[in-house]
Protein backbone atom coordinates (compact mmCIF):
# COMPACT_ATOMS: atom_id res chain seq x y z
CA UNK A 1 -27.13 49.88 92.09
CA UNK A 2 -26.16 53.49 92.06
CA UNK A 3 -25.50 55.57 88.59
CA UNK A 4 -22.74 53.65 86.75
CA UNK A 5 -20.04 56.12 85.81
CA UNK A 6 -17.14 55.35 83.16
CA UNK A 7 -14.70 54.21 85.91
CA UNK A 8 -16.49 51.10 86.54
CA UNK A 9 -16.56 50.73 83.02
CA UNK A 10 -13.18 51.13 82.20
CA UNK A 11 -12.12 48.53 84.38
CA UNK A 12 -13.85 46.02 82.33
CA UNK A 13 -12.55 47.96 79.32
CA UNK A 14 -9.50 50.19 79.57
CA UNK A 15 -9.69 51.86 75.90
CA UNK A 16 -12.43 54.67 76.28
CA UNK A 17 -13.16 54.62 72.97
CA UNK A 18 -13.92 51.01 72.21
CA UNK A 19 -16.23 51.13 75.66
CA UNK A 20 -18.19 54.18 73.75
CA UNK A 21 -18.70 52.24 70.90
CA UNK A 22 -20.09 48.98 72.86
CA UNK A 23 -22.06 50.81 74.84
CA UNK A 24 -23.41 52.34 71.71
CA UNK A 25 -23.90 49.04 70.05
CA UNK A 26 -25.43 47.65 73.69
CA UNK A 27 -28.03 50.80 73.73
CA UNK A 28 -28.67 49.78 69.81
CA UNK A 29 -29.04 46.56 70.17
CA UNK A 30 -31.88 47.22 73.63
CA UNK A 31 -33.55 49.66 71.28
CA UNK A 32 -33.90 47.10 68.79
CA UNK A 33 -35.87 44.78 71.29
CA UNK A 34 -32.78 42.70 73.01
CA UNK A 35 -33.49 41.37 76.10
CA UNK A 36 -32.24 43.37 79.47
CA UNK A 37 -29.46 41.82 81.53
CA UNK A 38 -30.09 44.18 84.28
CA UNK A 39 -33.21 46.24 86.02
CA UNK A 40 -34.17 49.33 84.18
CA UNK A 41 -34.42 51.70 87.12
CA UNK A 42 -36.24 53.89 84.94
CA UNK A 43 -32.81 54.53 83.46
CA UNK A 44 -31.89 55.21 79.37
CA UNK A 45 -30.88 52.57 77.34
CA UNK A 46 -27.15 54.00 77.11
CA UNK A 47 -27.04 53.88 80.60
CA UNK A 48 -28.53 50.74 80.64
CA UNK A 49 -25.57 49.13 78.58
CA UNK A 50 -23.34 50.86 80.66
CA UNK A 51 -24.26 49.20 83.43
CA UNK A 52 -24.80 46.03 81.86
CA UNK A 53 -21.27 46.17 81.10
CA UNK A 54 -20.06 47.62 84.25
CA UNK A 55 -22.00 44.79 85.97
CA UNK A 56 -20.47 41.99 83.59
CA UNK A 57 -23.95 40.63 82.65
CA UNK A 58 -23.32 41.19 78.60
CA UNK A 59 -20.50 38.91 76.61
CA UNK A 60 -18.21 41.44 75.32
CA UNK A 61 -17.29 39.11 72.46
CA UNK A 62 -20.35 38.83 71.15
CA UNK A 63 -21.00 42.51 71.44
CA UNK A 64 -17.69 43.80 69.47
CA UNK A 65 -18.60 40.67 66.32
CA UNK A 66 -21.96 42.38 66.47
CA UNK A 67 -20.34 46.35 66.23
CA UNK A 68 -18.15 45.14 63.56
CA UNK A 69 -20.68 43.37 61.49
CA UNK A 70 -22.99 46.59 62.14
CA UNK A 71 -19.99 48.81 60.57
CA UNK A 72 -19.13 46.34 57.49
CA UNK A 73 -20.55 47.36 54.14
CA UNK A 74 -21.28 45.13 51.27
CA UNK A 75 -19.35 46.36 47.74
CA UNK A 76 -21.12 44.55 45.25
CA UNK A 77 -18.49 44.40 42.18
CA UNK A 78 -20.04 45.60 39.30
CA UNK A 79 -19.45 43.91 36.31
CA UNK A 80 -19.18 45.63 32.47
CA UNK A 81 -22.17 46.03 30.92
CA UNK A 82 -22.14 45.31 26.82
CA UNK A 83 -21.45 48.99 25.74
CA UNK A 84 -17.82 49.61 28.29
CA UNK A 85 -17.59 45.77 26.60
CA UNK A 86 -17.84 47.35 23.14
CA UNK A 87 -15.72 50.04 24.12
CA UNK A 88 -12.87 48.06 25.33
CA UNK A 89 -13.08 45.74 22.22
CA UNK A 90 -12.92 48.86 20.18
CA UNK A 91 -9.70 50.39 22.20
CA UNK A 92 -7.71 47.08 21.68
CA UNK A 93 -8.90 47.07 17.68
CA UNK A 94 -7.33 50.92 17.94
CA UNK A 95 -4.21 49.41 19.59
CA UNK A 96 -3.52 46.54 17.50
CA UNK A 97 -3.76 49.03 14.02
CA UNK A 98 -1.37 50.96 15.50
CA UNK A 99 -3.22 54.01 16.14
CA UNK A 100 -1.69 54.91 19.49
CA UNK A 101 -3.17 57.33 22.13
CA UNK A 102 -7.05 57.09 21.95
CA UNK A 103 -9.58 59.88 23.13
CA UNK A 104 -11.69 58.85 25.81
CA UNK A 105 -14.37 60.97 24.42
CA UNK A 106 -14.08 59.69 21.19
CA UNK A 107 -14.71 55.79 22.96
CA UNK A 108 -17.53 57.51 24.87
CA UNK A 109 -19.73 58.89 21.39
CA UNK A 110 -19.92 55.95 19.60
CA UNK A 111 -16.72 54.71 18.15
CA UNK A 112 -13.64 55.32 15.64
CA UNK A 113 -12.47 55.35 12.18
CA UNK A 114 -9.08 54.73 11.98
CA UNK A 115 -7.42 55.42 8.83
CA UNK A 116 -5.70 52.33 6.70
CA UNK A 117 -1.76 53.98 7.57
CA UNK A 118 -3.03 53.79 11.55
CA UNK A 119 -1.52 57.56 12.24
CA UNK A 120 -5.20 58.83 12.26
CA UNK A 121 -8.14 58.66 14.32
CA UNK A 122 -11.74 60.18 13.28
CA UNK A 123 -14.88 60.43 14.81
CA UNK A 124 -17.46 58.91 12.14
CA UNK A 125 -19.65 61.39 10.28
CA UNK A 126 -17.80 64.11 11.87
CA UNK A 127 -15.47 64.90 8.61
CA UNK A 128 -13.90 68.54 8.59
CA UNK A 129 -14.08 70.81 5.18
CA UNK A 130 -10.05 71.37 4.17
């Protein structure tokens, strides 16, 4: 067979985009040891999948689950660890007294003092000179 070009292609698949990206996967998945569907012909792996596709020889289903399982990322959820636990258990103490808006920063060094009326909120040990 001649040099494949993208018109033979894109008769098997019509968005040039999508055919860029299987071929792409295809010429991954050759690199990565997958068995040939067609002769080399001392050819590149790219071109390879493109004329594996042109030719019909790969199934196209297989190779778009296997470019969208190759794009997917895993988000691990991360759960709170004891101090944003501490913090949190702190904020709704805060709340409850009636102390209102609290300072993130204040959360963040190591807690609050909140004065018996609730209108006040103090960092410990930090105590200002009048």
């Amino acid at each position: 067979m001649a040099r494949v070009t993208v018109e033979d292609c894109v008769l098997k698949i019509p968005n040039r985009f999508e055919l860029v990206m299987l071929a792409g996967q295809r010429a991954r998945d050759i690199s990565s040891g997958g068995q040939l569907t067609v002769d080399r012909d001392n050819d590149k792996n790219p071109v390879v999948a493109l004329r594996e596709i042109a030719d019909e020889t790969v199934n196209l289903d297989t190779l778009r689950n296997s470019l969208v399982q190759g794009l997917q990322k895993h988000v691990e959820v991360d759960e709170p660890e004891e101090d944003e636990i501490d913090v949190l258990a702190t904020r709704e103490l805060a709340l409850d007294a009636g102390a209102g808006a609290i300072d993130e920063d204040m959360l963040e060094e190591g807690g609050l003092s909140i004065h018996e009326d609730g209108a006040d909120i103090e960092e410990p040990g930090n105590f200002d000179d009048e």
